[in-house]
Protein backbone atom coordinates (compact mmCIF):
# COMPACT_ATOMS: atom_id res chain seq x y z
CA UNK A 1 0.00 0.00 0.00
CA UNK A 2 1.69 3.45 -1.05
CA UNK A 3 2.31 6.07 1.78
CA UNK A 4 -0.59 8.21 0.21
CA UNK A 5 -3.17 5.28 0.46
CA UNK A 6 -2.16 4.61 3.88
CA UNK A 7 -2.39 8.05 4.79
CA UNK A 8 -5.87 8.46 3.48
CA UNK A 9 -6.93 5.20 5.54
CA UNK A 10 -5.64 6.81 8.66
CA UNK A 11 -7.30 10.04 8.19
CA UNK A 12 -10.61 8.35 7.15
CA UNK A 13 -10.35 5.90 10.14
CA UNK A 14 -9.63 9.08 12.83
CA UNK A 15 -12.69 10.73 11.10
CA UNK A 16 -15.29 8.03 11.08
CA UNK A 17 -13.67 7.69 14.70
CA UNK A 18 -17.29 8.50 16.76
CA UNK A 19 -19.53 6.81 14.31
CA UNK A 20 -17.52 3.82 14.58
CA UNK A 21 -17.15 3.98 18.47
CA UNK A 22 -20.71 4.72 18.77
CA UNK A 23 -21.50 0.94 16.15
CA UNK A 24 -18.70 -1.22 17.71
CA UNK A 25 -19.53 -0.58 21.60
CA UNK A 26 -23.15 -0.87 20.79
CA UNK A 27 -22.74 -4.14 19.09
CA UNK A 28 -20.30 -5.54 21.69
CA UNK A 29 -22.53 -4.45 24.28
CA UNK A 30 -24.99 -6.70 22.53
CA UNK A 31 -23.28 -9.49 21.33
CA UNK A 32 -21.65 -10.55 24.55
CA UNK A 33 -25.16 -11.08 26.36
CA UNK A 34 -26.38 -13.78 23.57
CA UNK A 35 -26.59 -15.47 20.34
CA UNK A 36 -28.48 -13.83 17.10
CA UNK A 37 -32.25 -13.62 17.96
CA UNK A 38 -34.89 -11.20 17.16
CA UNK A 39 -34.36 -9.15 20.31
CA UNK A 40 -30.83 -8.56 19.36
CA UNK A 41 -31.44 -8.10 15.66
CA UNK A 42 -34.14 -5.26 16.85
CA UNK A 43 -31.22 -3.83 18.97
CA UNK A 44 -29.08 -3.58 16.11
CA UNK A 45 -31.45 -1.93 14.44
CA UNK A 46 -31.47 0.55 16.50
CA UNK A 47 -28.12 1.19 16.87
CA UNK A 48 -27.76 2.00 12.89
CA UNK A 49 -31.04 4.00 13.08
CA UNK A 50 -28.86 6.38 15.77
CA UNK A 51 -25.81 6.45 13.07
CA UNK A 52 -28.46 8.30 11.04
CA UNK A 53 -28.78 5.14 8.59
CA UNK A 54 -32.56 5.88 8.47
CA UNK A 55 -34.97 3.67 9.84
CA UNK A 56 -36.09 2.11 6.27
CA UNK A 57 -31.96 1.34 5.54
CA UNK A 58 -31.48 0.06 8.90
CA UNK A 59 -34.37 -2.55 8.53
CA UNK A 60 -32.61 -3.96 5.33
CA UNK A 61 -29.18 -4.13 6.07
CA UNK A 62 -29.93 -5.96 8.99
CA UNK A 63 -32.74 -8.10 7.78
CA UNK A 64 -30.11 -9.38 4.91
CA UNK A 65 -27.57 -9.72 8.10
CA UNK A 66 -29.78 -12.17 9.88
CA UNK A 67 -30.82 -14.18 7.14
CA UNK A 68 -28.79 -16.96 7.67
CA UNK A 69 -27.07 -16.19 10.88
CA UNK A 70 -30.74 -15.99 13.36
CA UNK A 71 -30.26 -18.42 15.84
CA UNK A 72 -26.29 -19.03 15.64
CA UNK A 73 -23.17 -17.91 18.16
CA UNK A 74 -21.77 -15.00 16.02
CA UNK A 75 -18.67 -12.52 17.76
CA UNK A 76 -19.13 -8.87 17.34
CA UNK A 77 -16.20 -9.08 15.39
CA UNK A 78 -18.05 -11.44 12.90
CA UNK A 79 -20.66 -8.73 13.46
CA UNK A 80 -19.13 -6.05 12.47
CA UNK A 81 -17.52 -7.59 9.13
CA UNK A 82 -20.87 -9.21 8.02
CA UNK A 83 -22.41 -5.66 8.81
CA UNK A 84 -19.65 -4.26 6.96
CA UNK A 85 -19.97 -6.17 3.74
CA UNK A 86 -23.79 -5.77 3.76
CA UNK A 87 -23.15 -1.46 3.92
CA UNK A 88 -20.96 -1.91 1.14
CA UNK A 89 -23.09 -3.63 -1.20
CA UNK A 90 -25.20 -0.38 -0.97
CA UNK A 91 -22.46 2.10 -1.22
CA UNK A 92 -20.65 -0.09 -4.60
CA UNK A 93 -22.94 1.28 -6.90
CA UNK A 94 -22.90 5.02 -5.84
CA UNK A 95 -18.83 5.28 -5.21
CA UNK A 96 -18.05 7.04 -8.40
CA UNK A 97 -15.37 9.96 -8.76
CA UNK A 98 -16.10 13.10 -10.93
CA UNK A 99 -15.51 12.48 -14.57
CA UNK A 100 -14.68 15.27 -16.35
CA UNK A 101 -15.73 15.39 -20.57
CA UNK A 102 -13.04 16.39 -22.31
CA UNK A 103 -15.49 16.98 -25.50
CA UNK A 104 -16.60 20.18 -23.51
CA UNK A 105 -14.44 23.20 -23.48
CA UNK A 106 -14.91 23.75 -20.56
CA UNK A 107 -16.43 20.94 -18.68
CA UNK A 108 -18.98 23.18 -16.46
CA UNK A 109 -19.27 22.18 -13.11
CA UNK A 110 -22.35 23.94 -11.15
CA UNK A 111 -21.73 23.39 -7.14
CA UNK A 112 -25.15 23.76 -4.77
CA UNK A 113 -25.78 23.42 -1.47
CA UNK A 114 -26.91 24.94 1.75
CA UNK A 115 -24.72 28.01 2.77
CA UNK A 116 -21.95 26.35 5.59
CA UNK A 117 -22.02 22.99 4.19
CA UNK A 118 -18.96 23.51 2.60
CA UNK A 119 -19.31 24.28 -0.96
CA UNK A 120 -16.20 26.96 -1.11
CA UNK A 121 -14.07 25.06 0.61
CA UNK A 122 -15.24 22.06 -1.75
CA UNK A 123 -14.64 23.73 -4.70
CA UNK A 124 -11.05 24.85 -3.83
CA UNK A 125 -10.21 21.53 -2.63
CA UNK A 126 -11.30 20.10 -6.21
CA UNK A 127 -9.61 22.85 -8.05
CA UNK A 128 -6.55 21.77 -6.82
CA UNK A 129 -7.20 17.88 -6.84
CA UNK A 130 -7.61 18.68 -11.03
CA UNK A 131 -5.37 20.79 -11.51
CA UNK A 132 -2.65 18.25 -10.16
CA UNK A 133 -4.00 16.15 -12.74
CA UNK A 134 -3.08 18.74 -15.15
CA UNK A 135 -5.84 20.31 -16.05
CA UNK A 136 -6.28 24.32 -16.59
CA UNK A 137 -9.04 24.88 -14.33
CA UNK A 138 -11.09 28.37 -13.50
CA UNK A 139 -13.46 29.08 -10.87
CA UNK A 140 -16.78 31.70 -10.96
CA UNK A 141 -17.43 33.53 -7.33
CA UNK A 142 -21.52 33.06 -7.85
CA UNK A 143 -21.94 33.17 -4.27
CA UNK A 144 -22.26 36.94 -4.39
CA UNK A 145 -24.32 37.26 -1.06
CA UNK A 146 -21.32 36.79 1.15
CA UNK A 147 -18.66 38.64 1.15
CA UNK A 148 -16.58 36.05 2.42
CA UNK A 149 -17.72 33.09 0.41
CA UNK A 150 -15.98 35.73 -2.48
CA UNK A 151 -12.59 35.89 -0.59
CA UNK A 152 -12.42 32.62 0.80
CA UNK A 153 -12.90 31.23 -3.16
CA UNK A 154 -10.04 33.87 -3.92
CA UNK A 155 -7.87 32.56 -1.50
CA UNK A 156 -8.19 28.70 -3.06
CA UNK A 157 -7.68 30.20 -6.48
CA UNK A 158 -4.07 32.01 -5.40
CA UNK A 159 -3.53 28.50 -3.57
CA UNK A 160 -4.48 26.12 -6.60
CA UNK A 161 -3.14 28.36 -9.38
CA UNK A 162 -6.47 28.98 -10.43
CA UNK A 163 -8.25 32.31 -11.80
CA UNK A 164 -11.24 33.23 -10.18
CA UNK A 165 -13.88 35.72 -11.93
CA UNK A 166 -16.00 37.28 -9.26
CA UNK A 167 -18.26 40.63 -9.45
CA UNK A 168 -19.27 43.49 -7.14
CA UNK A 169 -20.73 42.86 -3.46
CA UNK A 170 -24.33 41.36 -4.49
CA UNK A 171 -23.82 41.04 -8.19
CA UNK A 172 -26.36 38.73 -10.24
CA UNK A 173 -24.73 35.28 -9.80
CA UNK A 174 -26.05 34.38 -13.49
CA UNK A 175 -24.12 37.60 -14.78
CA UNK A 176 -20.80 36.56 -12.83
CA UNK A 177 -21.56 32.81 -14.08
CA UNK A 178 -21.85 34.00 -18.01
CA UNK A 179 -18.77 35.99 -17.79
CA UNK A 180 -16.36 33.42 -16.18
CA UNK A 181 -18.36 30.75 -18.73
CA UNK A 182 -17.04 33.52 -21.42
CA UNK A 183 -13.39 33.92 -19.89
CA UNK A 184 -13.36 30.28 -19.75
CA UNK A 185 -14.22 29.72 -23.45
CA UNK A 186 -11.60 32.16 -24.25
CA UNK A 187 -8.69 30.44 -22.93
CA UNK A 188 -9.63 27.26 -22.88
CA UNK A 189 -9.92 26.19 -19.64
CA UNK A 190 -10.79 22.50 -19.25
CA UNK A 191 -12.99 22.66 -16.24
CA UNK A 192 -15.07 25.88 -14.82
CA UNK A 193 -16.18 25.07 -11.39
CA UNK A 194 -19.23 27.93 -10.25
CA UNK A 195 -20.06 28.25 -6.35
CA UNK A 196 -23.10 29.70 -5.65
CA UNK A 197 -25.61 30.56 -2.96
CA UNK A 198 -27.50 28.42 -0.73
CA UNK A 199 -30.11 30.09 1.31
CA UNK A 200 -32.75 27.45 2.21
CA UNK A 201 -35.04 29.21 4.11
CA UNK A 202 -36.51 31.10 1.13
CA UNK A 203 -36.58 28.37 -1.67
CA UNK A 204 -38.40 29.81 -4.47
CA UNK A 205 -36.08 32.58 -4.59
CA UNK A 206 -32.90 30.20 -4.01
CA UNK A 207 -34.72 27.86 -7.22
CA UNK A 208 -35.09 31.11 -9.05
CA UNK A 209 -31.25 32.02 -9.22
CA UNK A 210 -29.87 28.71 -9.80
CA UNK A 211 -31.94 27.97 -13.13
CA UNK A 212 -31.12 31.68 -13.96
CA UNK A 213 -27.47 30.91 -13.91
CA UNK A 214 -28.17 27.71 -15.97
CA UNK A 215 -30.44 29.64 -18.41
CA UNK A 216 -27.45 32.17 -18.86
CA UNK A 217 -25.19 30.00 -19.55
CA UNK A 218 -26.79 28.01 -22.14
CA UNK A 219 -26.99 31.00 -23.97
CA UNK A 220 -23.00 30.47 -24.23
CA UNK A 221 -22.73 26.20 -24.03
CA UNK A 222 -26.67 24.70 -24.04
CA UNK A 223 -25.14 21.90 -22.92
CA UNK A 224 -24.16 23.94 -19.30
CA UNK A 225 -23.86 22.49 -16.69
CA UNK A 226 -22.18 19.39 -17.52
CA UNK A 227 -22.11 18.16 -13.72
CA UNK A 228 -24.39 19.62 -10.98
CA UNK A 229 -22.43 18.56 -7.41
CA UNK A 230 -24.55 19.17 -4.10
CA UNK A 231 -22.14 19.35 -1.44
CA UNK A 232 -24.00 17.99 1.88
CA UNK A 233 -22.30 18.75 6.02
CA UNK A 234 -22.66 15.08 7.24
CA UNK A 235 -23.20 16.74 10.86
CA UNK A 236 -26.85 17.85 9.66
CA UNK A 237 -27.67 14.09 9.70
CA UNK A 238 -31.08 12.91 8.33
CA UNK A 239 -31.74 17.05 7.37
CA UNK A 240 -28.66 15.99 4.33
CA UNK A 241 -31.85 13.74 3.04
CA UNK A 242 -34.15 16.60 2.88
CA UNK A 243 -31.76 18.70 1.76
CA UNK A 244 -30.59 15.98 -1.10
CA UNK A 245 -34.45 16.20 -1.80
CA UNK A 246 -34.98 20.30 -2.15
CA UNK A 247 -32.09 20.29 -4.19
CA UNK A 248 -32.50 17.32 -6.58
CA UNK A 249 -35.81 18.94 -7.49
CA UNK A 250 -34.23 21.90 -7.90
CA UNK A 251 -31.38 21.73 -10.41
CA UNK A 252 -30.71 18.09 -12.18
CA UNK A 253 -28.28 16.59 -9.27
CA UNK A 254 -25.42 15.04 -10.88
CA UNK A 255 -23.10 13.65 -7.61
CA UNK A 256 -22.83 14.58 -4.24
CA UNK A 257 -19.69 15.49 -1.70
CA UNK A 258 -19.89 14.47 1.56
CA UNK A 259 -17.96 17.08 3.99
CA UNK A 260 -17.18 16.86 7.84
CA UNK A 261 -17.58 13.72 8.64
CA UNK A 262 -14.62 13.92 10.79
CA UNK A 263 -17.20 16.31 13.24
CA UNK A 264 -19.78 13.92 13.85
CA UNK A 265 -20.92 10.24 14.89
CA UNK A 266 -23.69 10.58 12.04
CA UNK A 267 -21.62 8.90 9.35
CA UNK A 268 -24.16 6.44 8.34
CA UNK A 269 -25.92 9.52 6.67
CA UNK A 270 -23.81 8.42 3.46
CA UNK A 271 -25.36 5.11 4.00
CA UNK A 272 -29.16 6.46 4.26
CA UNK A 273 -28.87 9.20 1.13
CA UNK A 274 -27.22 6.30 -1.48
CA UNK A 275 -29.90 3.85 -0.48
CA UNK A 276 -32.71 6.49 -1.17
CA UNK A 277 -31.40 8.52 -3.67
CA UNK A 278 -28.82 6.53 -5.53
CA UNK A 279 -27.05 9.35 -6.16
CA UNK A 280 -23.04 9.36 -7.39
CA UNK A 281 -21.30 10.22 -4.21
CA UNK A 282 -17.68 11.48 -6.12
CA UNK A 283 -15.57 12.00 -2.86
CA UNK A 284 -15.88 13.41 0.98
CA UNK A 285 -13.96 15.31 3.51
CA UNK A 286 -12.50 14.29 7.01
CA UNK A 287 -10.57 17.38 7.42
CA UNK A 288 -9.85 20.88 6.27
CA UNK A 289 -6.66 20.26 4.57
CA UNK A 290 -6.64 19.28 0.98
CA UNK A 291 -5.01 15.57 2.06
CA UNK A 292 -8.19 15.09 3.91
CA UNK A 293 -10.45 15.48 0.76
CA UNK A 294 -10.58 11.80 -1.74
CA UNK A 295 -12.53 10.24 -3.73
CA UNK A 296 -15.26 7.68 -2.37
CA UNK A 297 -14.78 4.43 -2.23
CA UNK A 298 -16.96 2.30 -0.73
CA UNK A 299 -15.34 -0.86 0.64
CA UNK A 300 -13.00 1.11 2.90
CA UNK A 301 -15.81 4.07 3.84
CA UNK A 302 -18.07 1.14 5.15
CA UNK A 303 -14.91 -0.63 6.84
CA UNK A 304 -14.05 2.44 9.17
CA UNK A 305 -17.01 3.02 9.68
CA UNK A 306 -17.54 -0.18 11.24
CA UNK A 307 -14.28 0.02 12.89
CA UNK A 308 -12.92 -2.81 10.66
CA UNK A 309 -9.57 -1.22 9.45
């Protein structure tokens, strides 16, 4: 395993750290008493319904557990593993990292999401994971409520290399959107990633903006945006799903970042929105630092979270 890898694991193991405390004390708390019976297949339940896997998930994960195991001597270890496997079944299809079209020049890349999930820091953190893979990449300040959504996107850019077009204190986001989609076009910049604003509590207005800034820039590419990403704070729990929700009727919901999971013991959120939603979850964030920010991969996200690596 390379130094990177193992780094990664490490990180992702410290960050799933009180989800997986949370699982693997319930389930030794529960699995020393007796074998595999209803009673303790109900308690299990229960302890993935409190890791925010949803009550509906939680039924069917363990449901395909105790198929074949109701009645036997199982080890929380075996436990844990079998549990394991079973979460990454439903993660295997969803674990998919952003593909970028070369065909489009640029590939546009609309980010949503509520304001403090962590959309500017997401965007930096991708603008640099492309551009290491060599790509010329530009960013578009359409956040243009907050200030500091503006700087904090200008500060990524000088870090990553990356030009960022932004207007005046509460510019139209669609005008700041078509220009950087213009400035983009112009020298050839392979991806344009756009921020913009996410204030939930007034939705029609919040809907309003975002398909103006995808009308706008049809009017240069109709094929804009090429990937919608909603970036959801994994310490909002089940509110992620109705957020997920709001937003995938919104705008057309491409993929999904997962940030912070590093802050909470909710971590089987990921779990609950890929089993509803299906969704392609592209990477997520156990950290602010740029190392702490990978694609998703399912076998070792449902591992750690378990406490199995």
């Amino acid at each position: 395993m390379s130094d990177e890898k193992s780094g990664w694991l490490s990180r992702l193991r410290t960050g799933l750290s009180k989800t997986s405390k949370q699982l693997t004390e319930g389930i030794a708390g529960v699995f020393t008493r007796r074998r595999l019976d209803a009673e303790t297949l109900g308690e299990l339940e229960e302890l993935l319904v409190r890791a925010d896997m949803g009550a509906a998930t939680a039924a069917r994960i363990v449901a395909a557990f105790g198929e074949k195991r109701l009645g036997k001597d199982i080890s929380p270890q075996e436990v844990k593993k079998a549990l394991a496997d079973e979460i990454a079944q439903i993660l295997a299809p969803v674990a998919k990292p952003l593909e970028i079209d070369g065909k489009y020049k640029p590939h546009v890349v609309l980010v949503v999401g509520v304001n403090g999930n962590g959309k500017t820091t997401t965007i930096g953190k991708l603008a640099q994971t492309l551009k290491a893979e060599g790509r010329n990449v530009m960013l578009a300040a359409g956040d243009t409520f907050r200030a500091a959504a503006v700087e904090q996107l200008k500060v990524w850019g000088v870090r990553s290399g990356c030009e960022v077009i932004a207007g005046e204190a509460d510019a139209d986001a669609a005008s700041v959107a078509y220009r950087a989609l213009e400035a983009a076009k112009a020298k050839g910049a392979d991806v344009l990633l756009i921020d913009s604003a996410g204030r939930l509590h007034n939705k029609t207005n919040l809907m309003a903006e975002l398909q103006k800034i995808i009308k706008v820039i049809r009017k240069l590419d109709e094929t804009a945006p090429h990937s919608v990403i909603l970036v959801l704070d994994a310490t909002t729990g089940q509110n992620a799903l109705a957020q997920t929700e709001v937003f995938r009727d919104m705008v057309q919901v491409s993929g999904l970042v997962v940030t912070k999971l590093d802050g909470t013991a909710k971590g089987g959120i990921v779990v609950a929105i890929a089993d509803k939603f299906h969704l392609p979850v592209h990477a997520i964030g156990v950290g602010e630092g740029i190392q702490d920010f990978k694609p998703f991969e399912a076998g070792d996200f449902a591992a750690n979270l378990l406490g199995e690596m």
